[in-house]
C-alpha atoms as a PDB file:
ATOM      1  CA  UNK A   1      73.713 -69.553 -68.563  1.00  0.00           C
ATOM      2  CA  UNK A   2      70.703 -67.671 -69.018  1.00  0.00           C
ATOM      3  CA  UNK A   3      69.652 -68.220 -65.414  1.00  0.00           C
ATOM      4  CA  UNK A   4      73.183 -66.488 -64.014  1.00  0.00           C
ATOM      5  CA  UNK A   5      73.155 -63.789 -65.896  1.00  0.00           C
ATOM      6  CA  UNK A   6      69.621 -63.282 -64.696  1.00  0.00           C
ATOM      7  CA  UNK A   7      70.351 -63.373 -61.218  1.00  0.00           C
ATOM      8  CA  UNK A   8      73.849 -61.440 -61.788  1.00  0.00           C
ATOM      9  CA  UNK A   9      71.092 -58.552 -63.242  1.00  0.00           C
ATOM     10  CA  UNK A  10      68.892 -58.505 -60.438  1.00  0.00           C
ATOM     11  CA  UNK A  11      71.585 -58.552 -57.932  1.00  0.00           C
ATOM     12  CA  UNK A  12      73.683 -55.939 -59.767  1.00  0.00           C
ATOM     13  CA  UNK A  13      69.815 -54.112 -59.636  1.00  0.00           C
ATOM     14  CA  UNK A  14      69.090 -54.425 -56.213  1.00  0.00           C
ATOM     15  CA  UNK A  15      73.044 -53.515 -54.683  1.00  0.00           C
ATOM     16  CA  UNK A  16      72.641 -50.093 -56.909  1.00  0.00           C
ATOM     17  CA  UNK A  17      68.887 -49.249 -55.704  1.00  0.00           C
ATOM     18  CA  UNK A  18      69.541 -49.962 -51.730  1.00  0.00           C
ATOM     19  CA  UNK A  19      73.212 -48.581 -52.581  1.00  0.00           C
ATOM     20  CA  UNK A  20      71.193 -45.402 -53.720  1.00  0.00           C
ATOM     21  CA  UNK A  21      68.527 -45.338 -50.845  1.00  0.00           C
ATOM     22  CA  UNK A  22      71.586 -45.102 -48.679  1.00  0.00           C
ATOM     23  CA  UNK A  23      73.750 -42.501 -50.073  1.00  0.00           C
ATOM     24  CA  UNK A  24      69.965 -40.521 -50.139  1.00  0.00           C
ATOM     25  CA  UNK A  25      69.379 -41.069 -46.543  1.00  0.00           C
ATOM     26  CA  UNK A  26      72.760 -40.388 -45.416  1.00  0.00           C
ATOM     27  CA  UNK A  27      73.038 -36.999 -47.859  1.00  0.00           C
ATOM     28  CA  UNK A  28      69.668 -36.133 -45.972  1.00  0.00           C
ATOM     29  CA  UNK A  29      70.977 -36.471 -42.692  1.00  0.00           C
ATOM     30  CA  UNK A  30      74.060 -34.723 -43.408  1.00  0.00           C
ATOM     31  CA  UNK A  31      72.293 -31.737 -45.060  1.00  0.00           C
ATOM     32  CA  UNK A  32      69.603 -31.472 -42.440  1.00  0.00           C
ATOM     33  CA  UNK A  33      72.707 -31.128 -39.619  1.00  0.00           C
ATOM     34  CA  UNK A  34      74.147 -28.593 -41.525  1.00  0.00           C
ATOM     35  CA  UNK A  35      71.267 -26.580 -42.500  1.00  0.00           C
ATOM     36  CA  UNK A  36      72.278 -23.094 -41.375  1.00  0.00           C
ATOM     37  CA  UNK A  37      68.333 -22.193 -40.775  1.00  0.00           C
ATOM     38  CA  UNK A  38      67.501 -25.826 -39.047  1.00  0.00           C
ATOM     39  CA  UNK A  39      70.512 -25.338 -36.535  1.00  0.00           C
ATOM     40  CA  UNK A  40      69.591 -21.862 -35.558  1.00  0.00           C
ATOM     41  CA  UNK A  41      65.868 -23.121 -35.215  1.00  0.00           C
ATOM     42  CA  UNK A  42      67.291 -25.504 -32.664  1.00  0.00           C
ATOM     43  CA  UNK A  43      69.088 -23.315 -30.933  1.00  0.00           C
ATOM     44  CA  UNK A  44      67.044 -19.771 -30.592  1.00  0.00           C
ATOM     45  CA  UNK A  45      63.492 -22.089 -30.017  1.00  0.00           C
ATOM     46  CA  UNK A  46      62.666 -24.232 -26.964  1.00  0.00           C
ATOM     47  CA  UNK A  47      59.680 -26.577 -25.431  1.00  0.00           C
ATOM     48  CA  UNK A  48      56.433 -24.702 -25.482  1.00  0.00           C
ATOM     49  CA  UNK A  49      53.430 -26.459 -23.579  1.00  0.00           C
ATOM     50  CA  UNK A  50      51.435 -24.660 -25.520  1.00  0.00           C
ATOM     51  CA  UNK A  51      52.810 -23.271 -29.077  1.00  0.00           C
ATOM     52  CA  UNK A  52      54.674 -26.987 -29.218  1.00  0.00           C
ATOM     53  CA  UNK A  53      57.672 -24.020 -29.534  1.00  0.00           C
ATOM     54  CA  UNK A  54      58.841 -20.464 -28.973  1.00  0.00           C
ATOM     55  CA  UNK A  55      61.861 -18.351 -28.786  1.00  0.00           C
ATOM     56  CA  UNK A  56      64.447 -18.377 -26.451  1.00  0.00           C
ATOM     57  CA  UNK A  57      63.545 -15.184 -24.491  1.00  0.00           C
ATOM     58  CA  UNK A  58      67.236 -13.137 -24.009  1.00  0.00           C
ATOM     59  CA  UNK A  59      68.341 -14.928 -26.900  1.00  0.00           C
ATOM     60  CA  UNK A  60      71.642 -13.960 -28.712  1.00  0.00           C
ATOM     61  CA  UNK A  61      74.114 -15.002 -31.022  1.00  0.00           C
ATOM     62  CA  UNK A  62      76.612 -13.510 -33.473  1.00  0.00           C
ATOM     63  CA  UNK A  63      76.057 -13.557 -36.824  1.00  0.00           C
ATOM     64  CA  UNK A  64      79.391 -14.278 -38.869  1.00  0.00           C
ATOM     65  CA  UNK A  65      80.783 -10.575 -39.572  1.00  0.00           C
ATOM     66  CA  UNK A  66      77.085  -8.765 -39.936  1.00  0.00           C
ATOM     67  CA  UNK A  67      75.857  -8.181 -36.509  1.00  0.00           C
ATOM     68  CA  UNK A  68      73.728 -10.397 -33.678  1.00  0.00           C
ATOM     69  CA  UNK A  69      70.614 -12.055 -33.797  1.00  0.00           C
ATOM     70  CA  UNK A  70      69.074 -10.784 -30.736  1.00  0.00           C
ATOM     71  CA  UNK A  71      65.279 -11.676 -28.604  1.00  0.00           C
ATOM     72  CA  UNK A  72      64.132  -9.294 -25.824  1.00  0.00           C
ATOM     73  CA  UNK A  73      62.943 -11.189 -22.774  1.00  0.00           C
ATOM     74  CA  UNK A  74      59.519 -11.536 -23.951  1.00  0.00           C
ATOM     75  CA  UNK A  75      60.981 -12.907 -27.230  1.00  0.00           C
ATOM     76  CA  UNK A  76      60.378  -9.642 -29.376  1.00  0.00           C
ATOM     77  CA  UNK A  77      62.869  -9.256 -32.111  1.00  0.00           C
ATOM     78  CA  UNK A  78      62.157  -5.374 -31.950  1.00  0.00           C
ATOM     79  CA  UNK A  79      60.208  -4.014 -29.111  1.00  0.00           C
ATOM     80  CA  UNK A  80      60.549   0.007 -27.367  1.00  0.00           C
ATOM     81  CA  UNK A  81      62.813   0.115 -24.686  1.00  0.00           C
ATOM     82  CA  UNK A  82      59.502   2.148 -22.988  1.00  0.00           C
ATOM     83  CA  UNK A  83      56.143   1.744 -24.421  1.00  0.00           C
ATOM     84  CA  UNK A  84      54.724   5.575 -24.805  1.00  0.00           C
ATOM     85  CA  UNK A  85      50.924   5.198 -24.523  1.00  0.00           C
ATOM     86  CA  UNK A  86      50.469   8.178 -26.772  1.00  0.00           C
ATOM     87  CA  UNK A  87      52.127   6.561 -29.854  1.00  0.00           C
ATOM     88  CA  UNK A  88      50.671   4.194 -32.355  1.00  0.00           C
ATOM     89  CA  UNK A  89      51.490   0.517 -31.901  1.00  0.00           C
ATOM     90  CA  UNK A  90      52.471  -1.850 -34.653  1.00  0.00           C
ATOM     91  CA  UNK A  91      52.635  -5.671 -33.978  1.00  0.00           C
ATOM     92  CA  UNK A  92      54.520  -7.502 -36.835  1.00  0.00           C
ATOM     93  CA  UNK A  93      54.111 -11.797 -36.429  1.00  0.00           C
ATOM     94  CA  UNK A  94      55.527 -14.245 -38.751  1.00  0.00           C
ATOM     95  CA  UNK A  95      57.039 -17.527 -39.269  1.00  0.00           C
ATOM     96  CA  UNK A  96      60.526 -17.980 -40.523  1.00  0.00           C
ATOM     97  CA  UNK A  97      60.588 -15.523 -42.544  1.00  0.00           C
ATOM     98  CA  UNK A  98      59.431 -12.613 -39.937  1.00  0.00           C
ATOM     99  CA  UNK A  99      62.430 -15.029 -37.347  1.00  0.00           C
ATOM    100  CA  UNK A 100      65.135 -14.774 -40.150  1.00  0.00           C
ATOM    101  CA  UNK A 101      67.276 -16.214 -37.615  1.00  0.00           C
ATOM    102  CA  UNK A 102      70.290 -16.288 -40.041  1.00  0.00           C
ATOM    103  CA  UNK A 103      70.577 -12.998 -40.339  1.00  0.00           C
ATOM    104  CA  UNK A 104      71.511  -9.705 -37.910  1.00  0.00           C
ATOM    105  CA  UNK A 105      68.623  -7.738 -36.502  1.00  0.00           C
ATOM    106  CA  UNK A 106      70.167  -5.201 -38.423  1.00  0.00           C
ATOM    107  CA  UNK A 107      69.743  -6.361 -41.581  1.00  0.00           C
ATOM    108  CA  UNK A 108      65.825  -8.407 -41.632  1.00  0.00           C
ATOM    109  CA  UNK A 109      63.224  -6.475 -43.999  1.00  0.00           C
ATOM    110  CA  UNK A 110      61.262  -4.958 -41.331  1.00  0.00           C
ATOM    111  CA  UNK A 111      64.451  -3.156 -39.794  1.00  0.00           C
ATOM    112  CA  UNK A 112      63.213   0.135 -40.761  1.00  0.00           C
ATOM    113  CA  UNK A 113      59.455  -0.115 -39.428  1.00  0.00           C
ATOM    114  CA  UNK A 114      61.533   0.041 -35.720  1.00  0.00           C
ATOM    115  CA  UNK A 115      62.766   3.739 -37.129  1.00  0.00           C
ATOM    116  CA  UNK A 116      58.659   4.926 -36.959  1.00  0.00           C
ATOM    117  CA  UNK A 117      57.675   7.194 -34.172  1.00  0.00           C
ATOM    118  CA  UNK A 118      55.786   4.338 -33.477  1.00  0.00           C
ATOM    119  CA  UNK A 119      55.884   1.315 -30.624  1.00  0.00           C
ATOM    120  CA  UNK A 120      57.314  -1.201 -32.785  1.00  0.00           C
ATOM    121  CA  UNK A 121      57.072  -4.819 -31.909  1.00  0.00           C
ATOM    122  CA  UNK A 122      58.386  -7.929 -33.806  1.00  0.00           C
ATOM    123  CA  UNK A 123      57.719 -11.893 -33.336  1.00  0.00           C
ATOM    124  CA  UNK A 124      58.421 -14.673 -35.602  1.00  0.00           C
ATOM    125  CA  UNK A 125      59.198 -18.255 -34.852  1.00  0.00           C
ATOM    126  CA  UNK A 126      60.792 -20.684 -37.541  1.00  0.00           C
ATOM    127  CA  UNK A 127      58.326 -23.075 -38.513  1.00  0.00           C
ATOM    128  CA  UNK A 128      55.524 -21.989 -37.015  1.00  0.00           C
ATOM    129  CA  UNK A 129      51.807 -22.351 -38.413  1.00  0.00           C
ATOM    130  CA  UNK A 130      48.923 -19.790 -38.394  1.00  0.00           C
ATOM    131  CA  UNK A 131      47.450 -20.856 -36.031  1.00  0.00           C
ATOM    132  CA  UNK A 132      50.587 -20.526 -33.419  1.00  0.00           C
ATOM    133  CA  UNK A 133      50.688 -16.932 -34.628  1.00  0.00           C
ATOM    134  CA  UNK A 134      47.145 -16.521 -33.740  1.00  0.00           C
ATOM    135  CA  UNK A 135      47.674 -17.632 -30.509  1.00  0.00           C
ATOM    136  CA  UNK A 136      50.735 -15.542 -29.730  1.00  0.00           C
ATOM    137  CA  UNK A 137      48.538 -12.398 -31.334  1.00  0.00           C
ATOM    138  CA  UNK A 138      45.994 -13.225 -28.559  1.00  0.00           C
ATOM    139  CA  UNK A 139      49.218 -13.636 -25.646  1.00  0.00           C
ATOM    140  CA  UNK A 140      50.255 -10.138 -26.325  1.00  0.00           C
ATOM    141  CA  UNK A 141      47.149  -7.883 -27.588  1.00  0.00           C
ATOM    142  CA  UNK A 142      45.933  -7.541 -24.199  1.00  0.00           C
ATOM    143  CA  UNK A 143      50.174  -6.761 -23.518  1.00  0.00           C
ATOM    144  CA  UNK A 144      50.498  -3.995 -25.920  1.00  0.00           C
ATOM    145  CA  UNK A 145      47.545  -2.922 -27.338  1.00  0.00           C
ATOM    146  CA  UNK A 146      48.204  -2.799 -31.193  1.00  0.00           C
ATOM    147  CA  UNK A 147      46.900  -0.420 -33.073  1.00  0.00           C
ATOM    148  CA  UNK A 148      48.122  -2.679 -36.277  1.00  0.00           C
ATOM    149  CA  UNK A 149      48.716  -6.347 -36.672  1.00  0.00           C
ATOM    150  CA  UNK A 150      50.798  -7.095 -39.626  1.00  0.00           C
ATOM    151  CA  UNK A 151      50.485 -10.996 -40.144  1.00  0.00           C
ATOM    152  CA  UNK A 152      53.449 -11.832 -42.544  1.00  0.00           C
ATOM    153  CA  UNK A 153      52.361 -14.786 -44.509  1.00  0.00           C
ATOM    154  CA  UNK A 154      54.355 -16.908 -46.174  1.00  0.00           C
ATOM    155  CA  UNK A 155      54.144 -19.390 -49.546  1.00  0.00           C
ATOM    156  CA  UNK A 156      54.860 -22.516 -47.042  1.00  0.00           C
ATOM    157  CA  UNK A 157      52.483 -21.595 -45.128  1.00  0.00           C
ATOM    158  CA  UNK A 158      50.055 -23.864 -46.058  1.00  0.00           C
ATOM    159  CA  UNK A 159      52.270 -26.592 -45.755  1.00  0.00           C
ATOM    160  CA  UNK A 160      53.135 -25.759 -42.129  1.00  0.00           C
ATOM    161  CA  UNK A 161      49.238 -25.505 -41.586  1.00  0.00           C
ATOM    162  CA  UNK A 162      48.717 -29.433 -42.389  1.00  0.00           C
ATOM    163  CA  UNK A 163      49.253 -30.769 -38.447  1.00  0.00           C
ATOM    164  CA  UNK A 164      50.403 -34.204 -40.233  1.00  0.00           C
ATOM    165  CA  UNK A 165      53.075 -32.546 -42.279  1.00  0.00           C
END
């Protein structure tokens, strides 16, 4: 008797932990489908040779009922329509949180830097390290000529600096 209920236990043990390994991997898979942020990083970013990804240049989609998430053809969030050589030039360059892909260009915390008398450029790719940053930094400054560089860091970003992770 002893040696049934035994083996009923470790059965009943084992059928709730792989049950539970299951309904973990499936609730991951299902979340990381739906993630608002993850979708839009798969569809504003592409193949990059070099940066392993970028932004969609001419990139735009509607955001619910705020506005559009909108890329220049050089990928700028925010860029002049004419660069005037005898203003100051800002570069801002960020990860996710300078991308904010989920929401309107409209409405992402650097909106009003665009209203300076100043050539205002944006860039920020979901997911990206420092060192991707650094490289797009050295891809434009020969392009535009900042006068500033404002390198938005983020709390994840040492995570996303650990290649393995």
């Amino acid at each position: 008797m002893d040696e049934r209920v035994s083996k009923k236990t470790i059965l009943l043990f084992l059928s709730i932990v792989l049950s539970s390994c299951l309904l973990e991997g499936l609730l991951r898979i299902h979340f990381h489908l739906l993630d608002p942020i993850e979708q839009a990083k798969r569809s504003s970013a592409k193949f990059d040779a070099v940066f392993g990804w970028d932004i969609k240049k001419n990139h735009e989609y509607k955001i619910t009922d705020s506005g559009f998430y909108k890329v220049d053809e050089r990928g700028f969030r925010f860029s002049p329509l004419t660069h005037n050589k005898d203003k100051k030039t800002i570069l801002l360059i960020g990860d996710s949180f300078t991308h904010a892909s989920n929401l309107a260009n409209q409405d992402v915390y650097y909106r009003k830097l665009d209203d300076l008398k100043v050539n205002f450029y944006s860039y920020g790719v979901s997911g990206w390290s420092n060192l991707q940053e650094f490289l797009k930094v050295q891809e434009h400054i020969t392009k535009i000529h900042p006068d500033i560089i404002i390198w938005q860091l983020s709390a994840n970003d040492l995570i996303e600096n650990v290649y393995q992770i």
